[in-house]
N, C-alpha and C. Protein backbone atom coordinates (compact mmCIF):
# COMPACT_ATOMS: atom_id res chain seq x y z
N UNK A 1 -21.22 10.68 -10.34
CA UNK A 1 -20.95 9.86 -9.18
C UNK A 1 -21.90 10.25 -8.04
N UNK A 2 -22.78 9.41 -7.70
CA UNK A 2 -23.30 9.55 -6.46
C UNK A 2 -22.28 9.97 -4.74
N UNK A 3 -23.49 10.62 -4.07
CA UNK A 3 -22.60 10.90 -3.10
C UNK A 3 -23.40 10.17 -1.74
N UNK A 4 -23.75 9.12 -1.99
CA UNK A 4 -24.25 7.81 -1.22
C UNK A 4 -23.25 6.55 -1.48
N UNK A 5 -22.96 5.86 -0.67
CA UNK A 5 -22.75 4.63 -1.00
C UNK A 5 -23.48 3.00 -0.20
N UNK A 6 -24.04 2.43 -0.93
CA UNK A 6 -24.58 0.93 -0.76
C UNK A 6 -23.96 0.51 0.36
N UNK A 7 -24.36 0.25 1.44
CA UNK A 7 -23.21 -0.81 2.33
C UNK A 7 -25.09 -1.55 3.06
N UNK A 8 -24.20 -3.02 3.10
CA UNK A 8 -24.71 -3.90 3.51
C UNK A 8 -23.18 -4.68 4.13
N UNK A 9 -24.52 -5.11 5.15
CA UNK A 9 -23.51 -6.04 6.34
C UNK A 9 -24.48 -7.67 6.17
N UNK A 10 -23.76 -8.63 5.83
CA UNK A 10 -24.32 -9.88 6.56
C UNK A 10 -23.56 -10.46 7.46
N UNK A 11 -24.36 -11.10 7.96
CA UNK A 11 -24.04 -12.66 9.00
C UNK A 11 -25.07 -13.96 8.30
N UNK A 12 -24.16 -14.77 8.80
CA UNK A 12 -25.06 -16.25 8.49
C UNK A 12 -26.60 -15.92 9.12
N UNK A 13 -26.89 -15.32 10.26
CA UNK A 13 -28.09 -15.45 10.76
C UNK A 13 -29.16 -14.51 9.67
N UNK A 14 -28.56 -13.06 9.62
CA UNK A 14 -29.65 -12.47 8.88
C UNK A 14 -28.58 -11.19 7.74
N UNK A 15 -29.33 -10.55 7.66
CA UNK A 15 -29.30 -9.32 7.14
C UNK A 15 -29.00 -8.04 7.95
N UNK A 16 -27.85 -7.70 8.68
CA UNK A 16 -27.89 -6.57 10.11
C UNK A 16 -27.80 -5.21 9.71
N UNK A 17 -27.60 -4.77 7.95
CA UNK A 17 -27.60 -3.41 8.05
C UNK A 17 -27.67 -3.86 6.31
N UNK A 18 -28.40 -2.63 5.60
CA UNK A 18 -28.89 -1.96 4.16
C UNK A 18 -29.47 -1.14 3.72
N UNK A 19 -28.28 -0.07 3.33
CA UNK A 19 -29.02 1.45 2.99
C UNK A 19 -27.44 2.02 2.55
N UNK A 20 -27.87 3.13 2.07
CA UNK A 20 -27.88 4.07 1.57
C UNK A 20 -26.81 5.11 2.34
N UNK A 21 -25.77 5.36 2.69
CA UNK A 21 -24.88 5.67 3.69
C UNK A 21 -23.67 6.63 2.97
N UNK A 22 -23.26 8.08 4.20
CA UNK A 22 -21.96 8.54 3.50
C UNK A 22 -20.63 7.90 3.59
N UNK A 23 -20.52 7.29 4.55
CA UNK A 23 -19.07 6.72 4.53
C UNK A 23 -19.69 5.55 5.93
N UNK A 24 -18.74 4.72 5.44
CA UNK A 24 -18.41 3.59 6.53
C UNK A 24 -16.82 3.31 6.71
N UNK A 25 -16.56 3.14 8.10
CA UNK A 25 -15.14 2.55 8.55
C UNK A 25 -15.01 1.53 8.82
N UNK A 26 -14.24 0.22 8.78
CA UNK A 26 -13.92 -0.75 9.30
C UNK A 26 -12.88 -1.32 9.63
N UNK A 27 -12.81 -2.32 10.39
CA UNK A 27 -11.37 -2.83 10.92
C UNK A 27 -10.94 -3.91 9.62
N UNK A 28 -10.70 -3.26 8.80
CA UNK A 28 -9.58 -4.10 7.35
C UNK A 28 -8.62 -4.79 7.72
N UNK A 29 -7.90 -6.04 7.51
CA UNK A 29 -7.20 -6.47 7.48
C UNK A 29 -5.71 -6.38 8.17
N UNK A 30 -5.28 -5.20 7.61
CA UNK A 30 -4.53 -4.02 7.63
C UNK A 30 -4.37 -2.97 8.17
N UNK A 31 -5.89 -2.58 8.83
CA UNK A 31 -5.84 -1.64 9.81
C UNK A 31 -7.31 -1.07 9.40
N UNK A 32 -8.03 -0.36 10.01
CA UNK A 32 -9.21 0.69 9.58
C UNK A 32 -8.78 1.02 8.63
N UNK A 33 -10.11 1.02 7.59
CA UNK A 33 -10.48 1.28 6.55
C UNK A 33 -11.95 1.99 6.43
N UNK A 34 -11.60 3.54 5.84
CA UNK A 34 -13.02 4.34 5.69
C UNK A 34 -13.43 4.23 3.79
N UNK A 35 -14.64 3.99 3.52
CA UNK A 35 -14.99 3.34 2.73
C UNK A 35 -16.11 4.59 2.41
N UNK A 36 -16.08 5.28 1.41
CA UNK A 36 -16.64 6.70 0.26
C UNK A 36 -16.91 6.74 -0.65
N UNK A 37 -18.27 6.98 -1.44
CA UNK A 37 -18.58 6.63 -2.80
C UNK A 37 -17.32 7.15 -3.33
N UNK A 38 -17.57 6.15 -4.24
CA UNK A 38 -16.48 6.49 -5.80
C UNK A 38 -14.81 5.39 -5.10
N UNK A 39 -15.11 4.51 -4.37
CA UNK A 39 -13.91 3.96 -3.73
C UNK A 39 -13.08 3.02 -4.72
N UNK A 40 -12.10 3.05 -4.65
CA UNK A 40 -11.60 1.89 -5.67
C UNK A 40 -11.91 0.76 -5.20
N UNK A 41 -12.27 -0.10 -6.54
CA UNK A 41 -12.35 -1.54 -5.84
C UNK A 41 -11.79 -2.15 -5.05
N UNK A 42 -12.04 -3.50 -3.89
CA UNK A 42 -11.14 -3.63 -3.24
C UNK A 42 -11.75 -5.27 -2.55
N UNK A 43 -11.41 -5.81 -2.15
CA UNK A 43 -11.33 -7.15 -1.84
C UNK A 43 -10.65 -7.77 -0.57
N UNK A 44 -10.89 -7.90 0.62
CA UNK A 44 -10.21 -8.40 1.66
C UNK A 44 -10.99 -9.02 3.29
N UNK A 45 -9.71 -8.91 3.93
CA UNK A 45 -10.69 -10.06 5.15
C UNK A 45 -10.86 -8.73 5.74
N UNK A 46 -11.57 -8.67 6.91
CA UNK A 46 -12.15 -7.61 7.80
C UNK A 46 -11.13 -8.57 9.36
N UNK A 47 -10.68 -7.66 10.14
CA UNK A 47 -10.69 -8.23 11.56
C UNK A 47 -11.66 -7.95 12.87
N UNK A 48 -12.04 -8.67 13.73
CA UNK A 48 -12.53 -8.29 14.57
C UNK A 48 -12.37 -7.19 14.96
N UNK A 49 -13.28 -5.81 15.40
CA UNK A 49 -13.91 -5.06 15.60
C UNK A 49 -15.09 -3.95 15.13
N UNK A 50 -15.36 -3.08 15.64
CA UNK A 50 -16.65 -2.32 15.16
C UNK A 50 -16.56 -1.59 13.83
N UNK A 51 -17.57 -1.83 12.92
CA UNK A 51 -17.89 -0.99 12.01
C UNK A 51 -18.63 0.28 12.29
N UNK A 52 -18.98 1.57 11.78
CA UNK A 52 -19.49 2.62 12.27
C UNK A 52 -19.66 2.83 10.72
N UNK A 53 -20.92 3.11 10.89
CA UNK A 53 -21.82 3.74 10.09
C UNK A 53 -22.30 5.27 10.14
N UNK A 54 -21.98 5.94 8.77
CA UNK A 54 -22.01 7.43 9.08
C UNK A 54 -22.75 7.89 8.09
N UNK A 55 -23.86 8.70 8.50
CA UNK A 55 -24.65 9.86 7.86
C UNK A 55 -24.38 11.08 7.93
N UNK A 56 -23.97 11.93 7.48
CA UNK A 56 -23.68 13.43 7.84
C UNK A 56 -22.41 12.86 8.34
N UNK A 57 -22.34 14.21 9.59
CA UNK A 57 -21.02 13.89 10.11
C UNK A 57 -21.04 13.03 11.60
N UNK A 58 -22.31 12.19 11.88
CA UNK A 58 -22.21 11.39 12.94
C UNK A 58 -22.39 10.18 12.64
N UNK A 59 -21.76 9.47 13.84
CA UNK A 59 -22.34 7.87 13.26
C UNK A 59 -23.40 7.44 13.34
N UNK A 60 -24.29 6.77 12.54
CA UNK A 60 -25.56 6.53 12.96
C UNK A 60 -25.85 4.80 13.22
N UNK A 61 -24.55 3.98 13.08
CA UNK A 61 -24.75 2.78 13.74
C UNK A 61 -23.71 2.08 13.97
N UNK A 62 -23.17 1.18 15.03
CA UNK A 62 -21.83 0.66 14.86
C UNK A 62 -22.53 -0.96 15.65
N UNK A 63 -21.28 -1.45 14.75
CA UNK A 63 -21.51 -3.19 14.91
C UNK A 63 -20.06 -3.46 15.59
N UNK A 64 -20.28 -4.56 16.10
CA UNK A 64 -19.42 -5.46 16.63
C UNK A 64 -19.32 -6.57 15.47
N UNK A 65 -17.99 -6.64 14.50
CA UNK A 65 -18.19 -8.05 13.65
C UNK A 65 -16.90 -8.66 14.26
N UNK A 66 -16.73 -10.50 14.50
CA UNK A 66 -15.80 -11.04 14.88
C UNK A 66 -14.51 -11.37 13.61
N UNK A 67 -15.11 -11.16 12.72
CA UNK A 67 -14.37 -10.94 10.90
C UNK A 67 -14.81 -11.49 10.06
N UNK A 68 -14.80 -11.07 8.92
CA UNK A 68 -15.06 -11.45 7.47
C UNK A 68 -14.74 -11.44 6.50
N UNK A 69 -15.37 -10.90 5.39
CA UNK A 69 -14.74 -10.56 4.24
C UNK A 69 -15.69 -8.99 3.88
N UNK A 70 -14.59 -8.36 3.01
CA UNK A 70 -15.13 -7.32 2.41
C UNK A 70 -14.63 -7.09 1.39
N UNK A 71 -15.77 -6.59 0.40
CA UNK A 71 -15.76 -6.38 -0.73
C UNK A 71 -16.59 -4.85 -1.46
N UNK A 72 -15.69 -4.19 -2.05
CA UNK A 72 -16.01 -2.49 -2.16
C UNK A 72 -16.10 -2.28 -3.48
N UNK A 73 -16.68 -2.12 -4.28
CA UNK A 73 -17.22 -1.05 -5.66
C UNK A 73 -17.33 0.42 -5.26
N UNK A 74 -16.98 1.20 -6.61
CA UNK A 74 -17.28 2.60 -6.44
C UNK A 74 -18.42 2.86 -6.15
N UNK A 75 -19.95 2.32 -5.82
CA UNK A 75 -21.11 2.87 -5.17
C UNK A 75 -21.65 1.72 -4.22
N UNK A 76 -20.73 1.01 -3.67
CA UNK A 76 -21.30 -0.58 -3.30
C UNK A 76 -20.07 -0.97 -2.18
N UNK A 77 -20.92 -1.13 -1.06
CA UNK A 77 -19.32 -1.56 0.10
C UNK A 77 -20.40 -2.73 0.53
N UNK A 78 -19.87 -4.34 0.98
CA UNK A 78 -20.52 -5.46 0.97
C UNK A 78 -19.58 -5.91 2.26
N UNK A 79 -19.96 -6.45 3.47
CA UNK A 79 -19.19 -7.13 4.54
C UNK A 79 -19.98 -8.87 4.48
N UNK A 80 -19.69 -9.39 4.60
CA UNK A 80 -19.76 -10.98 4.89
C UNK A 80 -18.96 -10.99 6.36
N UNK A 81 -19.86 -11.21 7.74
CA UNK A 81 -19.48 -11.37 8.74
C UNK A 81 -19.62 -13.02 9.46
N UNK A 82 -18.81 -12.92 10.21
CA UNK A 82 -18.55 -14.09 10.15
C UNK A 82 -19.69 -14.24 11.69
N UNK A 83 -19.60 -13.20 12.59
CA UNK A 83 -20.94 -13.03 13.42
C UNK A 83 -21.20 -11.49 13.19
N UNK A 84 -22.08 -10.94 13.62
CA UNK A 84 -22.26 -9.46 13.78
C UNK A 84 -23.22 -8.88 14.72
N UNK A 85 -23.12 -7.70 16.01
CA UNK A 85 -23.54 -7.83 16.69
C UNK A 85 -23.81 -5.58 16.61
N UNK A 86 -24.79 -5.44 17.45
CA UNK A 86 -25.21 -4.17 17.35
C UNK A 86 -24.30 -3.76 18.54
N UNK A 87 -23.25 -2.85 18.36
CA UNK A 87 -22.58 -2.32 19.67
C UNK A 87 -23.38 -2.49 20.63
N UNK A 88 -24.43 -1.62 20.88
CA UNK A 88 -25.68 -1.93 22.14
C UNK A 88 -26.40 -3.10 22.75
N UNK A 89 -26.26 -3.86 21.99
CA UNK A 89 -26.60 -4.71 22.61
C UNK A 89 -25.26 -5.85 23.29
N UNK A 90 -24.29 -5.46 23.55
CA UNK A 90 -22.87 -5.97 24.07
C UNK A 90 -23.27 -5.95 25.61
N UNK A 91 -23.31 -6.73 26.33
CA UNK A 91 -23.59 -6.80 27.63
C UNK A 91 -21.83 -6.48 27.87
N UNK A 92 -21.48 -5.64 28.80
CA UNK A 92 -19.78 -5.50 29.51
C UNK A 92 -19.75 -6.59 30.01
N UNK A 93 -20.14 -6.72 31.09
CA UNK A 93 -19.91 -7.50 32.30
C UNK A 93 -19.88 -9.22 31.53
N UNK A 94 -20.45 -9.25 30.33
CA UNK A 94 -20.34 -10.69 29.88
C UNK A 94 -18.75 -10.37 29.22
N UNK A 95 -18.71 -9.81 28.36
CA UNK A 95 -17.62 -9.44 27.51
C UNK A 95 -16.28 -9.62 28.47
N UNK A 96 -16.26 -8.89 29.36
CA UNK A 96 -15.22 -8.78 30.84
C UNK A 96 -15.08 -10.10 30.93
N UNK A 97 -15.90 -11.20 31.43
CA UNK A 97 -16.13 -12.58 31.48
C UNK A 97 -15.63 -13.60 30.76
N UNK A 98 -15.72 -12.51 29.57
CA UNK A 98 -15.12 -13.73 28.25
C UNK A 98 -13.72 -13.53 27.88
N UNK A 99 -13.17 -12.20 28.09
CA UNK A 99 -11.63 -12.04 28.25
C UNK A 99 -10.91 -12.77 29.16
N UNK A 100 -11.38 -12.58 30.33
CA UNK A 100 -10.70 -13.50 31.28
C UNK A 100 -10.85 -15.07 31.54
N UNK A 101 -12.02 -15.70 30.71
CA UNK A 101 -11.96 -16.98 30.41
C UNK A 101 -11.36 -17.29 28.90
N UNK A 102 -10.70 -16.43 28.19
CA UNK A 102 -9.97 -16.51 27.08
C UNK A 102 -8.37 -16.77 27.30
N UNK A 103 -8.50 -15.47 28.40
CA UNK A 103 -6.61 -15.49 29.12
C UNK A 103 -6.69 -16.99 29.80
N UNK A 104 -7.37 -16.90 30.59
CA UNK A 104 -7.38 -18.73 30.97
C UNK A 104 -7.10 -19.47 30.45
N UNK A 105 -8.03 -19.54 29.08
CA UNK A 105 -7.50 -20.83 28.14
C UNK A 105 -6.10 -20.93 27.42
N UNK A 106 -5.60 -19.34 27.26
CA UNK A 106 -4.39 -18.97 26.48
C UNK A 106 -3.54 -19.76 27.29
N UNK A 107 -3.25 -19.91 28.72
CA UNK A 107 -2.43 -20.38 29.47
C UNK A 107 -2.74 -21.55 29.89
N UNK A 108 -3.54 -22.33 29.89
CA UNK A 108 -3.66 -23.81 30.07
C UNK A 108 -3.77 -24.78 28.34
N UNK A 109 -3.39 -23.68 27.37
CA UNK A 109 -3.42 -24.47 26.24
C UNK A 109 -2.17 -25.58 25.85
N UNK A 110 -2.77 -26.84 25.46
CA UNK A 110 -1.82 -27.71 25.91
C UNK A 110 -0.56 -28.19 24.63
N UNK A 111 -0.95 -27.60 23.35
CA UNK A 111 0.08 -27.62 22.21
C UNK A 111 -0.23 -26.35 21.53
N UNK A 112 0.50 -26.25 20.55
CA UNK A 112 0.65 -25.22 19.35
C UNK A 112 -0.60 -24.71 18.57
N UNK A 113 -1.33 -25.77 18.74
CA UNK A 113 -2.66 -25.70 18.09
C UNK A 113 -3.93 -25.09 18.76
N UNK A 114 -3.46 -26.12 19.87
CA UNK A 114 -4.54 -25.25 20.91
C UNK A 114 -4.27 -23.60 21.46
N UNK A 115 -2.88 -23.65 21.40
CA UNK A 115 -2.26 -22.09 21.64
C UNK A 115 -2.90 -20.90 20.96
N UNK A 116 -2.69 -21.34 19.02
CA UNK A 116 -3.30 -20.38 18.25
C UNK A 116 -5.01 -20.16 18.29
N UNK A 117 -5.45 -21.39 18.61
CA UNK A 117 -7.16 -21.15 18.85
C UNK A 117 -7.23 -20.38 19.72
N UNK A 118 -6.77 -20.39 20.91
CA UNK A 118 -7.30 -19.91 22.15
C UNK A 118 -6.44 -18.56 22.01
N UNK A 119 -5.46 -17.96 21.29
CA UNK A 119 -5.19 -16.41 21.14
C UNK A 119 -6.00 -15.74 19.98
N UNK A 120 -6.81 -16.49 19.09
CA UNK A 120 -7.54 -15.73 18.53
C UNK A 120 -8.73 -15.46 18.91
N UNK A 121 -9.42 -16.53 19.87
CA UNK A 121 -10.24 -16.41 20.89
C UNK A 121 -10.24 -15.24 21.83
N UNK A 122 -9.20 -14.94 22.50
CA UNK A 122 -8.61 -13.91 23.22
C UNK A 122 -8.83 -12.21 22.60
N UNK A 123 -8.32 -12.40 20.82
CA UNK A 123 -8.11 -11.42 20.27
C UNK A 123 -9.59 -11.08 20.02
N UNK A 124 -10.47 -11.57 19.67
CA UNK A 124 -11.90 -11.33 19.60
C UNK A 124 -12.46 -10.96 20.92
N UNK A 125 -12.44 -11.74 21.65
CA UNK A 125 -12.85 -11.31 23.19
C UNK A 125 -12.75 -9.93 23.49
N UNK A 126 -11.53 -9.78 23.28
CA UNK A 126 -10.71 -8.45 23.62
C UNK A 126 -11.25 -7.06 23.00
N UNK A 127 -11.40 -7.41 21.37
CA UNK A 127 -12.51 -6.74 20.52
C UNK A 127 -13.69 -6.57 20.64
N UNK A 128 -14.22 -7.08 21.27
CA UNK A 128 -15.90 -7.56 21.83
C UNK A 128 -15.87 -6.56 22.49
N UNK A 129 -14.60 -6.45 23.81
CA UNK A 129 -15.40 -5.76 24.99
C UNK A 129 -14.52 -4.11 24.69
N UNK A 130 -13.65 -3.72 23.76
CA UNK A 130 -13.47 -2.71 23.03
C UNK A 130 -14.46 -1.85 22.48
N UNK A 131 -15.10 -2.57 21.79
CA UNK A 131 -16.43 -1.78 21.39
C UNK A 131 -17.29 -1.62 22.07
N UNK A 132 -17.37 -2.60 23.35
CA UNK A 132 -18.62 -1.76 24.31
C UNK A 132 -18.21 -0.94 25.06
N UNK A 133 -17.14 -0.90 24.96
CA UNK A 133 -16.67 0.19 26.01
C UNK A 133 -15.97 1.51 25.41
N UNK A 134 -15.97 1.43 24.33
CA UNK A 134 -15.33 3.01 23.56
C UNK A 134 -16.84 3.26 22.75
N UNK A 135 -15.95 4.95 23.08
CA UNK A 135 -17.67 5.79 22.46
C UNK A 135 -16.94 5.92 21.37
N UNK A 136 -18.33 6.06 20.07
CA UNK A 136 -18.68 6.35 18.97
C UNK A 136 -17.77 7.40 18.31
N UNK A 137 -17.34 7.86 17.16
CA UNK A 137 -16.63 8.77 16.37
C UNK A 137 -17.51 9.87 16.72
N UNK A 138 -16.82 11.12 16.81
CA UNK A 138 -17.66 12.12 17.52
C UNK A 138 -18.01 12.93 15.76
């Protein structure tokens, strides 16, 4: 058993991460999920927030994904994002912007439908500006 594991990240736009990595964490479905060669297979949606990418014992990259899917082999971890964004490059002050034009919409939403759009809207927002604003796994 190798003591690397495969992780690749997409988005519709490109290709945002591929290599060779000791562990990765992500926001699973279910809660964070840390992902280690030799993992049991596994299959599920991802929720909005940061992935962190780890070499040794630091992280060496973390994303902002709004959710996807993930899919894990014992030497192979695969994300399908639905956007994906480099923590660093998260402007706050936009993020801040977009929470509070999210709470806005949550409360002027005018049926059931529009309710659930505009709280998952909210819940991403909220995730967005989470990750720019919390430091890295030490």
């Amino acid at each position: 058993m190798s003591d690397k594991v495969t992780f690749e990240l997409v988005s519709p736009e490109k290709l945002l991460f591929s290599g060779e990595v000791d562990m990765v964490v992500l926001p699973a479905a279910e809660g964070d999920m840390g992902i280690l060669p030799g993992h049991a297979p596994v299959i599920t949606t991802i929720r909005p927030g940061t992935i962190c990418i780890f070499n040794g014992n630091s992280v060496e990259k973390r994303l902002f994904v709004a959710g996807g899917f993930l899919e894990v082999t014992p030497d192979r971890c695969t994300v399908l994002a639905d956007t994906a964004t480099p923590v660093e490059d998260i402007d706050v002050s936009a993020a801040q912007q977009m929470v509070k034009d999210c709470t806005d919409d949550v409360g002027s939403a005018k049926d059931e439908d529009a309710q659930a759009k505009a709280r998952l809207a909210l819940a991403t927002a909220e995730a967005k500006l989470q990750a720019a604003q919390s430091p890295a796994y030490k």
